[in-house]
Protein backbone atom coordinates (compact mmCIF):
# COMPACT_ATOMS: atom_id res chain seq x y z
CA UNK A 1 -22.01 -42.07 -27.32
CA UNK A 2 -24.79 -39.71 -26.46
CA UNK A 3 -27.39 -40.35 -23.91
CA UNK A 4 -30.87 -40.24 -24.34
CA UNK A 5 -31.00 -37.18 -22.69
CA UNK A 6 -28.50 -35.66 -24.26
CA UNK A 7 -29.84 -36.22 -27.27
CA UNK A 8 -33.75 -34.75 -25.94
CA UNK A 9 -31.98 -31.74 -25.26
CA UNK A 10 -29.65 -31.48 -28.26
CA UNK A 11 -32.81 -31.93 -30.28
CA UNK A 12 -34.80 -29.21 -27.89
CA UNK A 13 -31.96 -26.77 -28.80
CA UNK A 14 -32.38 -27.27 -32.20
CA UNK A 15 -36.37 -26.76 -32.25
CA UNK A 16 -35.47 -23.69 -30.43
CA UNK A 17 -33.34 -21.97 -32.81
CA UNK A 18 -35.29 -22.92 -35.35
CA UNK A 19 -38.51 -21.34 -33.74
CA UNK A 20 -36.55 -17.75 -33.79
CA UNK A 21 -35.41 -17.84 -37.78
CA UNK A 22 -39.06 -19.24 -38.73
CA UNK A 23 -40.15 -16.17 -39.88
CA UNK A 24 -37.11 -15.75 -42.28
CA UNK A 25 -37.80 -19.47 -43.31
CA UNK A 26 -41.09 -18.90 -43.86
CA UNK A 27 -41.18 -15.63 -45.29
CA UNK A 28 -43.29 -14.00 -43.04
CA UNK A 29 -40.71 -11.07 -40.95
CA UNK A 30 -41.86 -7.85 -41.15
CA UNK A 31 -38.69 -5.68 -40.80
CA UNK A 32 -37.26 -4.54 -43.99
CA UNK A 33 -34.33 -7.48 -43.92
CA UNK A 34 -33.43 -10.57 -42.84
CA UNK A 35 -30.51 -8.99 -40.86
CA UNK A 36 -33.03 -6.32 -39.33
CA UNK A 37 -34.96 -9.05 -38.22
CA UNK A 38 -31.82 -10.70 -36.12
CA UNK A 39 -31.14 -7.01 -35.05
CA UNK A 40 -34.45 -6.69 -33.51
CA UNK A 41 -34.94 -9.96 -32.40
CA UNK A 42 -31.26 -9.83 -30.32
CA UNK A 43 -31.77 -6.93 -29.14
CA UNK A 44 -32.60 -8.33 -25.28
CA UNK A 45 -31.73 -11.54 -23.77
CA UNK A 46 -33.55 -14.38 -24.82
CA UNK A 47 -34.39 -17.45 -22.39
CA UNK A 48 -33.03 -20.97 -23.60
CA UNK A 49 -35.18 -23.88 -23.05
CA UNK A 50 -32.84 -24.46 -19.86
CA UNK A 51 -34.36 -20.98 -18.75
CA UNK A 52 -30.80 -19.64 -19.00
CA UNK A 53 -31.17 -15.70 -20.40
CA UNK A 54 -28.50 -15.45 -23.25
CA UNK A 55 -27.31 -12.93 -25.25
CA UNK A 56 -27.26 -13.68 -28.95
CA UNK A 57 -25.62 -11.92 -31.68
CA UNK A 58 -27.44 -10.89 -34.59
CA UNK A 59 -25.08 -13.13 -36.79
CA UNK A 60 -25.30 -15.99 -34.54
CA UNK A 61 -28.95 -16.16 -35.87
CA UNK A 62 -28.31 -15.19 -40.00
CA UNK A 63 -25.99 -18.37 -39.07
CA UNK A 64 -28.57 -20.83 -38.49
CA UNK A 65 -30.87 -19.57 -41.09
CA UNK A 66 -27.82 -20.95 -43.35
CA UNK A 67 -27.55 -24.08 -41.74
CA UNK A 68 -30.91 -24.75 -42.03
CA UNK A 69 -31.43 -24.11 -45.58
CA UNK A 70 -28.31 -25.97 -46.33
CA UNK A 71 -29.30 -29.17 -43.70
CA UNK A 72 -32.18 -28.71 -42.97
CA UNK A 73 -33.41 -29.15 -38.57
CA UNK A 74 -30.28 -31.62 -38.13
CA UNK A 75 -28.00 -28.42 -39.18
CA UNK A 76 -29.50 -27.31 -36.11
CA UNK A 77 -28.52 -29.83 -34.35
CA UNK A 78 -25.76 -29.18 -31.27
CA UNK A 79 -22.60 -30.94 -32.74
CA UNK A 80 -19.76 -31.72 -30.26
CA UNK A 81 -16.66 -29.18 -30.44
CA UNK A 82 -13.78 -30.83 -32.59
CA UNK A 83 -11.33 -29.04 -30.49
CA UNK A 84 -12.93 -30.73 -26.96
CA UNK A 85 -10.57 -30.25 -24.32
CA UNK A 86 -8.81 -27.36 -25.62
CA UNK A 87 -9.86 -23.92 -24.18
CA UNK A 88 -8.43 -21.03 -26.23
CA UNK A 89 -10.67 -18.08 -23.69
CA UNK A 90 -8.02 -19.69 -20.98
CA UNK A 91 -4.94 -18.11 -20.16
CA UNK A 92 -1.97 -19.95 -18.28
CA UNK A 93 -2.31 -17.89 -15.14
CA UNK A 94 -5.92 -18.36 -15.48
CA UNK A 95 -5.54 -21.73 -15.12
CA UNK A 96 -3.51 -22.19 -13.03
CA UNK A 97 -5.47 -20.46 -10.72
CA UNK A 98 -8.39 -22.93 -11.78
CA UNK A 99 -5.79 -25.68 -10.29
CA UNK A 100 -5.04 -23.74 -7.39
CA UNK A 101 -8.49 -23.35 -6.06
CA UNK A 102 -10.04 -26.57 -7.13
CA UNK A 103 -7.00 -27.83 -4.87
CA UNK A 104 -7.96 -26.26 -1.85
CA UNK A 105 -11.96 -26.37 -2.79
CA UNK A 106 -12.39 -29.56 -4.73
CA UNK A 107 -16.14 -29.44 -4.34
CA UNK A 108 -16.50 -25.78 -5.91
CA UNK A 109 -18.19 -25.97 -8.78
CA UNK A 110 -17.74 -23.85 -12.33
CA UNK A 111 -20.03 -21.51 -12.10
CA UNK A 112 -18.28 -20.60 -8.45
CA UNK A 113 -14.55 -21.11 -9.83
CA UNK A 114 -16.36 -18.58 -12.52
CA UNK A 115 -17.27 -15.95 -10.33
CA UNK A 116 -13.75 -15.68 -8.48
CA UNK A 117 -11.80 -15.54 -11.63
CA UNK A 118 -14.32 -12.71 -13.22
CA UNK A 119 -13.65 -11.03 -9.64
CA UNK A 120 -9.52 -11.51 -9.62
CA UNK A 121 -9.41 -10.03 -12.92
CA UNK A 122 -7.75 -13.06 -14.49
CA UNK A 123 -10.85 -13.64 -17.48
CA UNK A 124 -13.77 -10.59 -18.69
CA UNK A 125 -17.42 -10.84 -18.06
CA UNK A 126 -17.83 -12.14 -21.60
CA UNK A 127 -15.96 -15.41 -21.18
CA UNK A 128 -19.22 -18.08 -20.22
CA UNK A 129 -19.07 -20.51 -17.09
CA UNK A 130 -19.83 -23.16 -19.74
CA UNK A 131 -15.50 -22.37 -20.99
CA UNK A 132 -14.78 -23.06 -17.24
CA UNK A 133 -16.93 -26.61 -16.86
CA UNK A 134 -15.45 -27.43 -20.23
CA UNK A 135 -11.80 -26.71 -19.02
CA UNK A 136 -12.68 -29.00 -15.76
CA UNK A 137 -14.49 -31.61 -17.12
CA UNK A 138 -11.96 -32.05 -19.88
CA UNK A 139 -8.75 -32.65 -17.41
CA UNK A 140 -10.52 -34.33 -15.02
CA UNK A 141 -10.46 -31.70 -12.02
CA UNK A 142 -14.45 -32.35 -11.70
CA UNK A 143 -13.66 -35.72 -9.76
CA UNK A 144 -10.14 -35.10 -8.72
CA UNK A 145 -11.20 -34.86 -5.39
CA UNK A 146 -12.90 -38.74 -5.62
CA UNK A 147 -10.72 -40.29 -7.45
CA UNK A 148 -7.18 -38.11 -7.32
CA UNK A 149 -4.18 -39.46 -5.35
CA UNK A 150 -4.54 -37.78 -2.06
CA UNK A 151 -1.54 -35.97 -0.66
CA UNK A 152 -0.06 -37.10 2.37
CA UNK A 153 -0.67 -33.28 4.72
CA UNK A 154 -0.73 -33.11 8.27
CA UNK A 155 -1.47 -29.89 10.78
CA UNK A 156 1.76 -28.23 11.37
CA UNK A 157 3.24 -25.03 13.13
CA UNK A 158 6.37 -24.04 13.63
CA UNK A 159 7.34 -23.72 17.65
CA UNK A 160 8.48 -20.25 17.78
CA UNK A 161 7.97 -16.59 15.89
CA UNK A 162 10.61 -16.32 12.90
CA UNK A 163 10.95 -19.84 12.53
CA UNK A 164 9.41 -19.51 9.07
CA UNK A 165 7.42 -17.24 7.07
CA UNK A 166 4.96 -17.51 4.24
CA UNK A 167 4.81 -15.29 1.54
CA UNK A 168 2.39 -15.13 -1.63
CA UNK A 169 0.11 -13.12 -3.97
CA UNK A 170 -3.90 -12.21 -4.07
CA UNK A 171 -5.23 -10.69 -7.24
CA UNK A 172 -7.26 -7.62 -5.67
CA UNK A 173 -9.92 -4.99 -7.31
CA UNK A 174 -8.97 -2.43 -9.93
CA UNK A 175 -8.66 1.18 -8.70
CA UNK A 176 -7.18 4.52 -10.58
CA UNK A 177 -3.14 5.03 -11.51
CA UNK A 178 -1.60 8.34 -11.12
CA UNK A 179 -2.96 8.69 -14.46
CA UNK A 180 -6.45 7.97 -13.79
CA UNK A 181 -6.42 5.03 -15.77
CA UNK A 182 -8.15 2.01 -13.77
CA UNK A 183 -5.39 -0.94 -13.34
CA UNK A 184 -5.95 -4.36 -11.19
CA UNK A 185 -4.04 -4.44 -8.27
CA UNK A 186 -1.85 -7.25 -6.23
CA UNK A 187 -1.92 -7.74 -2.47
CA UNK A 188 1.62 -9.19 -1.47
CA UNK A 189 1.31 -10.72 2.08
CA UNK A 190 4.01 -12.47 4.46
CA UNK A 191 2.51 -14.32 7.19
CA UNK A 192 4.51 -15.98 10.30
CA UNK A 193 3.84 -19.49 10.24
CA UNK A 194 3.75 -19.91 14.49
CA UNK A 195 1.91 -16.64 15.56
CA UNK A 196 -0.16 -16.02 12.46
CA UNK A 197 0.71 -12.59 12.48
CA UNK A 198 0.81 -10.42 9.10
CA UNK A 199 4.77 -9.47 9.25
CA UNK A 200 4.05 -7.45 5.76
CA UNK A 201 1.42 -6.39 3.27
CA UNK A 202 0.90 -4.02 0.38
CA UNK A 203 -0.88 -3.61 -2.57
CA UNK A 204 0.60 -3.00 -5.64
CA UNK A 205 -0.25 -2.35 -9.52
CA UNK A 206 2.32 -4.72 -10.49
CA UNK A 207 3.45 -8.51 -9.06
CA UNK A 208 6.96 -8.30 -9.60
CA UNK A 209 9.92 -9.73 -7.62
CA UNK A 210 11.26 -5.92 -6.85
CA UNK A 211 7.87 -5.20 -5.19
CA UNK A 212 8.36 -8.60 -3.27
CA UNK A 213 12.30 -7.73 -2.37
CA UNK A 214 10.90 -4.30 -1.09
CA UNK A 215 8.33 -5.71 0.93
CA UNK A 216 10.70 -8.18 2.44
CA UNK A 217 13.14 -6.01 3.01
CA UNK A 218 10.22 -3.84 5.18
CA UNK A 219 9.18 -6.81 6.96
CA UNK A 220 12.78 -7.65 8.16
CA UNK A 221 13.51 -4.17 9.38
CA UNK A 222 10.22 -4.41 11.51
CA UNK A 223 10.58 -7.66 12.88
CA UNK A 224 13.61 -9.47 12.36
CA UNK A 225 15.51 -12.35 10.06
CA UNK A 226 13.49 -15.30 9.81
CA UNK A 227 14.94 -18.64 9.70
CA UNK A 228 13.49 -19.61 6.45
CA UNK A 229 10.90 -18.03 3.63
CA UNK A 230 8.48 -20.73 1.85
CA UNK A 231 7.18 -19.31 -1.30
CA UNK A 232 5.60 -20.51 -4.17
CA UNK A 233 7.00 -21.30 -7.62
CA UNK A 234 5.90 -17.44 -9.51
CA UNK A 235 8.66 -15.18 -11.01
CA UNK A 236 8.04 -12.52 -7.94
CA UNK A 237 9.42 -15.37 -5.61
CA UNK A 238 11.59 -17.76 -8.04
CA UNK A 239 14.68 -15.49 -8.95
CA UNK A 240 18.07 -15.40 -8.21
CA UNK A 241 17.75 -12.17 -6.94
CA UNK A 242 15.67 -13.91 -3.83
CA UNK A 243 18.33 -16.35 -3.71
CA UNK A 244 21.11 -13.70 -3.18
CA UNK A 245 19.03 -11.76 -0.25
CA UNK A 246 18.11 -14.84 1.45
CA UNK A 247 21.71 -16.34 1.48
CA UNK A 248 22.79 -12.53 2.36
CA UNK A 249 20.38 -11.96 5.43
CA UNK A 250 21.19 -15.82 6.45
CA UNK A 251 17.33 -17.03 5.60
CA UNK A 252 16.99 -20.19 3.72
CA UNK A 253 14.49 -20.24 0.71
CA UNK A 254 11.78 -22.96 0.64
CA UNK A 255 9.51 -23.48 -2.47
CA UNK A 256 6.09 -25.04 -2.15
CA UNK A 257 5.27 -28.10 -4.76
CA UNK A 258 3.93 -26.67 -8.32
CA UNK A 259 0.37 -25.95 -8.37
CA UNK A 260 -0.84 -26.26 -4.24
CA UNK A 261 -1.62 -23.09 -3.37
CA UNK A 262 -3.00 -25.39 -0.16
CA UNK A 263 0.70 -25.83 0.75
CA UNK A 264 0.76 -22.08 1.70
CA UNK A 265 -2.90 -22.24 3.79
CA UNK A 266 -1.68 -19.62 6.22
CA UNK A 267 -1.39 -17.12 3.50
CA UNK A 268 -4.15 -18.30 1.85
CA UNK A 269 -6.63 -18.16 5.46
CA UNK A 270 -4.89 -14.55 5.77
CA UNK A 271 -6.40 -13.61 1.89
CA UNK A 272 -9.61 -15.15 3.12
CA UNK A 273 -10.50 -13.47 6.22
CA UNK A 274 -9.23 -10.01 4.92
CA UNK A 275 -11.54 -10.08 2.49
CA UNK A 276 -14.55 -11.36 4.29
CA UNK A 277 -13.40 -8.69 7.22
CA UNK A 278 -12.37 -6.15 5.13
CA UNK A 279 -12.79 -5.73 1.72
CA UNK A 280 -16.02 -7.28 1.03
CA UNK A 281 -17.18 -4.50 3.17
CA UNK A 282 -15.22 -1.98 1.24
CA UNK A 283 -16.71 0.21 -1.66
CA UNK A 284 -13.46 0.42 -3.77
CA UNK A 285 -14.84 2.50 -6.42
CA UNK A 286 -14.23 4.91 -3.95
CA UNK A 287 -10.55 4.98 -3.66
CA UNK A 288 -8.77 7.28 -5.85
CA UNK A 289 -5.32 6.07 -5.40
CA UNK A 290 -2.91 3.34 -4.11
CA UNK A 291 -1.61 5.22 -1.10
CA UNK A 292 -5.31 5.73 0.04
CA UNK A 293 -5.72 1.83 -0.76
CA UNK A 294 -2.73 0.94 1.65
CA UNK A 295 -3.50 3.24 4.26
CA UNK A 296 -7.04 1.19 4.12
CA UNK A 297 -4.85 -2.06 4.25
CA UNK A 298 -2.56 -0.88 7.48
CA UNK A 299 -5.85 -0.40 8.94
CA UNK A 300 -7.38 -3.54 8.49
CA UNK A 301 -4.31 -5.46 9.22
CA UNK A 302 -3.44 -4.06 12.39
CA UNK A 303 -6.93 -5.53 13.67
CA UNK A 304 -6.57 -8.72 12.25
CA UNK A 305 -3.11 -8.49 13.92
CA UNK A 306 -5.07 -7.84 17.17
CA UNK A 307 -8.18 -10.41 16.67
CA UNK A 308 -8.10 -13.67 18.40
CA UNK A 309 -7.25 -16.25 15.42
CA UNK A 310 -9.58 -19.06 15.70
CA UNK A 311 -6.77 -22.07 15.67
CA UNK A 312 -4.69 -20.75 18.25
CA UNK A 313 -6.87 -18.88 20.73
CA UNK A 314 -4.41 -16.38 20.73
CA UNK A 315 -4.36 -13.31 19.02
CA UNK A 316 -0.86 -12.89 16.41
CA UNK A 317 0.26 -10.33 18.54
CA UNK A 318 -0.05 -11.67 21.89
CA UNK A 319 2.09 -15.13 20.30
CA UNK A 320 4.46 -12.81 18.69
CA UNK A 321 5.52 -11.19 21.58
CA UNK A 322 5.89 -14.24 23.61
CA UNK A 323 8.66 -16.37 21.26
CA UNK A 324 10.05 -13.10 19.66
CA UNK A 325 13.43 -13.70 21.36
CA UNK A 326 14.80 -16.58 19.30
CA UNK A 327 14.52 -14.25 16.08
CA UNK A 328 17.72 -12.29 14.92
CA UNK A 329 17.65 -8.47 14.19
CA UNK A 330 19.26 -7.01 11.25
CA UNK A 331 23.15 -6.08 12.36
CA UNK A 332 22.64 -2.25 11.07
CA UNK A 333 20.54 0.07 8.72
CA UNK A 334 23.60 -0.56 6.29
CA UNK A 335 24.23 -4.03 6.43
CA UNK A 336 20.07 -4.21 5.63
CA UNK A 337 20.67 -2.32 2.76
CA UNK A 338 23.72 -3.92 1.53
CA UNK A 339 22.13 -7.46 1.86
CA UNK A 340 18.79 -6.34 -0.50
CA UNK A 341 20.73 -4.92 -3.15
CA UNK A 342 20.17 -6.72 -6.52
CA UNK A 343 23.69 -8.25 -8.04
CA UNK A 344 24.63 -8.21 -12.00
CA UNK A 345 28.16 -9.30 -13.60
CA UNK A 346 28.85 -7.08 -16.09
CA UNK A 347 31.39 -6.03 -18.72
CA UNK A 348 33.04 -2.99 -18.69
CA UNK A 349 34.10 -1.39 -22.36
CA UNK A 350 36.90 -0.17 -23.16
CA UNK A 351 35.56 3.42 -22.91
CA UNK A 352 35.22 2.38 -19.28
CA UNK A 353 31.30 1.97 -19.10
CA UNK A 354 28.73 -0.15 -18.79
CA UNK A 355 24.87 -1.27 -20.02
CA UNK A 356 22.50 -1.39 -17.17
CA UNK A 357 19.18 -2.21 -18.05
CA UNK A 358 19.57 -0.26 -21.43
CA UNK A 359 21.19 2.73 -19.38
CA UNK A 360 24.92 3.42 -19.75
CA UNK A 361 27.14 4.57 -16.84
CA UNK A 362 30.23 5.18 -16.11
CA UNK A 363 32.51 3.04 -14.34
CA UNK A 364 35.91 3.28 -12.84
CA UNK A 365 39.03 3.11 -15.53
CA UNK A 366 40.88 0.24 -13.53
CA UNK A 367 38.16 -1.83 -14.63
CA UNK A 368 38.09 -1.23 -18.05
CA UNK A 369 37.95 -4.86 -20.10
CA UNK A 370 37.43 -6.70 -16.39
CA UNK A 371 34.08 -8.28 -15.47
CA UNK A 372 32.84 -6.90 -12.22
CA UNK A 373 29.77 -7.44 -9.84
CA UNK A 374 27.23 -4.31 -10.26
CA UNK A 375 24.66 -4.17 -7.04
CA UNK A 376 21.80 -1.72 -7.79
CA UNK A 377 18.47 -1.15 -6.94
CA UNK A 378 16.21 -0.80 -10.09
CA UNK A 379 14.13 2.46 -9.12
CA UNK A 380 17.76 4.08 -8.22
CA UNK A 381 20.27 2.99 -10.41
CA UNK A 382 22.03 6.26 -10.40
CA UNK A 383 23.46 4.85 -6.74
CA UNK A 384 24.45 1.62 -8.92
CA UNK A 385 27.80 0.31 -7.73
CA UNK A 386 30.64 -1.63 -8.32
CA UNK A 387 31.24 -4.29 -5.63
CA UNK A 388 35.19 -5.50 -4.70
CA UNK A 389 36.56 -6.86 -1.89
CA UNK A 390 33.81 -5.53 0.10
CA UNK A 391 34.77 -2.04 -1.03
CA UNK A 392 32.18 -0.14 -3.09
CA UNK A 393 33.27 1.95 -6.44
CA UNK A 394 30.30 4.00 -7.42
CA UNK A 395 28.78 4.50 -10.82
CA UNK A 396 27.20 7.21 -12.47
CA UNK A 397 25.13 7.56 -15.21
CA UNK A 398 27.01 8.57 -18.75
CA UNK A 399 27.05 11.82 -19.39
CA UNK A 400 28.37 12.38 -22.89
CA UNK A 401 28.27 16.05 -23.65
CA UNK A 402 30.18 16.43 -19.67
CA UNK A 403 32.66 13.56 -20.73
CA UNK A 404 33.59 15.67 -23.46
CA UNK A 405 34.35 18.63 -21.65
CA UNK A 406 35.95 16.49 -19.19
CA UNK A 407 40.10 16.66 -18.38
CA UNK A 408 41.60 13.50 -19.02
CA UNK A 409 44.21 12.46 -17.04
CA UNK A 410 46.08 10.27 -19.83
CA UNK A 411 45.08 13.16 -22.55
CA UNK A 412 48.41 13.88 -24.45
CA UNK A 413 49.98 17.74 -23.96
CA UNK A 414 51.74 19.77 -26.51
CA UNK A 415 54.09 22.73 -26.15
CA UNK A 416 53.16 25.25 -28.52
CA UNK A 417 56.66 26.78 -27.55
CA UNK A 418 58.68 25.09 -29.80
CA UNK A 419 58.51 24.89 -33.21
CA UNK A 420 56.16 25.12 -36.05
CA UNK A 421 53.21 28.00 -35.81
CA UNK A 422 54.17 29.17 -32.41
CA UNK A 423 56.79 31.14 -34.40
CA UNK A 424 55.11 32.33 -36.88
């Protein structure tokens, strides 16, 4: 049922379109058509009776002026959406980001929640605040903070440095590609949960697990093997992939509960006060690559890496290096890079390759018809090999028009000799 005052302003909204297609009612336009006159009358932003500045299409209006000569002022009326609760302008990663930060701000309103996904990149400018408070009010978020079942968190912190880290993604502002084409980038972050400090940053163009493994893999060769790696539930940080690393480097993978980005607050407080410290300040129409971005990024975490943090009194630094000697360090450059390689089973043919991400490459003949275990990196798969008994066989990338120049060892021989045309 409508309320009274629902129904004033329904009824408002109705004398108000009706007061811009009068003249075409009543005859009395002066442009040469009706659809000039909408044109014209468009052209700028024109106030609702809520004193809300809208921009109207021309058709928007030739609309009414049907509806009105087909029902007359109640055609005018606001009728409520059939499709109520259903938000088509609304991605899934949009909303899930809705659901993230009305979890960890439960009193931010729409227009707010509006702003920050407009800034992240996840909806355009021309998507209205109204398709955000429609998305809310329709599953409930607007009182999930009143009425919600309230989840049982308490203040923790682990008691030493590389007890655990936390890793996640912030959507950050768009800036030029090698080609000069503007892209959004993604600011990957690991954060130690006891001394606070950043272990690992960088921005990237693309939130991918490979970007994460790299980053990882950066963080571990600084710092050391952490005990264990909470994440949350996205594909950059829920693969099996991750799974092999961790179990390789001896780090056991934790994943936050679906949808509580406040599980990860240390990440999350990290995000925040880079941006009000950094970025915010930052005129990133300026920067004309990613290198120059992450330069600006090493910059900006080495001081927060040096500032006091607020809940410890300490700065990340100063805790690090007092508990740093209950973390493990990687056993050698190689083992590192043994442990972060990515692992495939594969097939090899009976022309003794195999498919690798659409490539082909050769492969050892011993193997042929076996299944093997590929490790790779996907930026260098030309160093792709196969892994047995600890012993690596490398693989190399088909070469057809050098296979078949190539001596085989099995290739039958023929004395020429004996026989037939040698004698003629």
């Amino acid at each position: 049922m409508e309320t009274d005052n629902k129904k004033a302003l329904n009824r408002e909204l109705a004398y108000f379109k009706f007061a811009l297609i009068a003249p075409v009612i009543q005859g009395t336009f002066p442009d040469v058509s009706i659809a000039a006159y909408c044109r014209r009358v468009t052209e700028k932003p024109i106030a609702r009776p809520d004193g809300v500045l809208f921009d109207y299409k021309p058709a928007t209006l030739e609309r009414w002026v049907c509806l009105y000569k087909s029902g007359g002022m109640d055609a005018l009326v606001p009728r409520e959406r059939s499709d109520k609760g259903s938000v088509k302008a609304l991605s899934d990663e949009c909303i899930n980001e809705i659901h993230k930060i009305k979890e960890k701000f439960p009193r931010l309103d729409a227009v707010q929640i509006h702003i920050r996904l407009i800034r992240d990149g996840l909806i355009p400018a021309t998507v209205s605040p109204r398709t955000v408070q429609r998305y809310i009010k329709a599953t409930g978020l607007r009182n999930a903070a009143a009425s919600g079942p309230l989840k049982d968190r308490k203040a923790f912190e682990e008691p030493y440095f590389g007890a655990m880290w936390q890793a996640d993604t912030c959507h950050f502002p768009y800036i030029p590609d090698d080609n000069g084409k503007r892209q959004k980038t993604y600011l990957m972050i690991i954060v130690d949960d006891h001394s606070r400090l950043i272990v690992g940053a960088r921005l990237f163009f693309e939130d991918n697990a490979y970007n994460f493994q790299k980053l990882l893999k950066d963080a571990v060769a600084t710092t050391g093997v952490p005990q264990k790696l909470y994440v949350d539930h996205g594909s950059s940080y829920e693969n099996s992939q991750l799974s092999y690393i961790c179990g390789a480097i001896g780090t056991v993978l934790l994943h936050a509960p679906v949808r509580d980005g406040a599980a990860k607050a240390k990440c999350e407080r990290a995000f925040g006060v880079l941006k009000s410290r950094w970025l915010n300040g930052l005129d990133t129409r300026q920067i004309r690559s990613l290198d120059e971005f992450n330069k600006e990024l090493a910059e900006a975490i080495r001081k927060h890496n040096l500032s006091v943090n607020s809940s410890t009194g300490q700065t990340p630094m100063d805790r690090f290096l007092a508990t740093r000697g209950r973390i493990r360090s990687p056993q050698s450059d190689e083992w590192l890079d043994e442990c972060f390689m990515n692992r495939i089973s594969r097939k090899v043919k009976n022309d003794a390759t195999l498919s690798l991400f659409k490539r082909q490459l050769d492969a050892p003949m011993q193997y042929i018809r076996q299944t093997v275990e590929v490790r790779f990196l996907p930026d260098r798969l030309s160093e792709a090999y196969i892994f047995d008994n600890g012993v690596h066989f490398p693989l190399k990338l088909t070469d057809k028009q050098a296979n078949c120049r190539a001596k085989r060892s099995n290739w039958p021989t023929v004395d020429y000799s004996k026989g037939g045309a040698a004698n003629v």
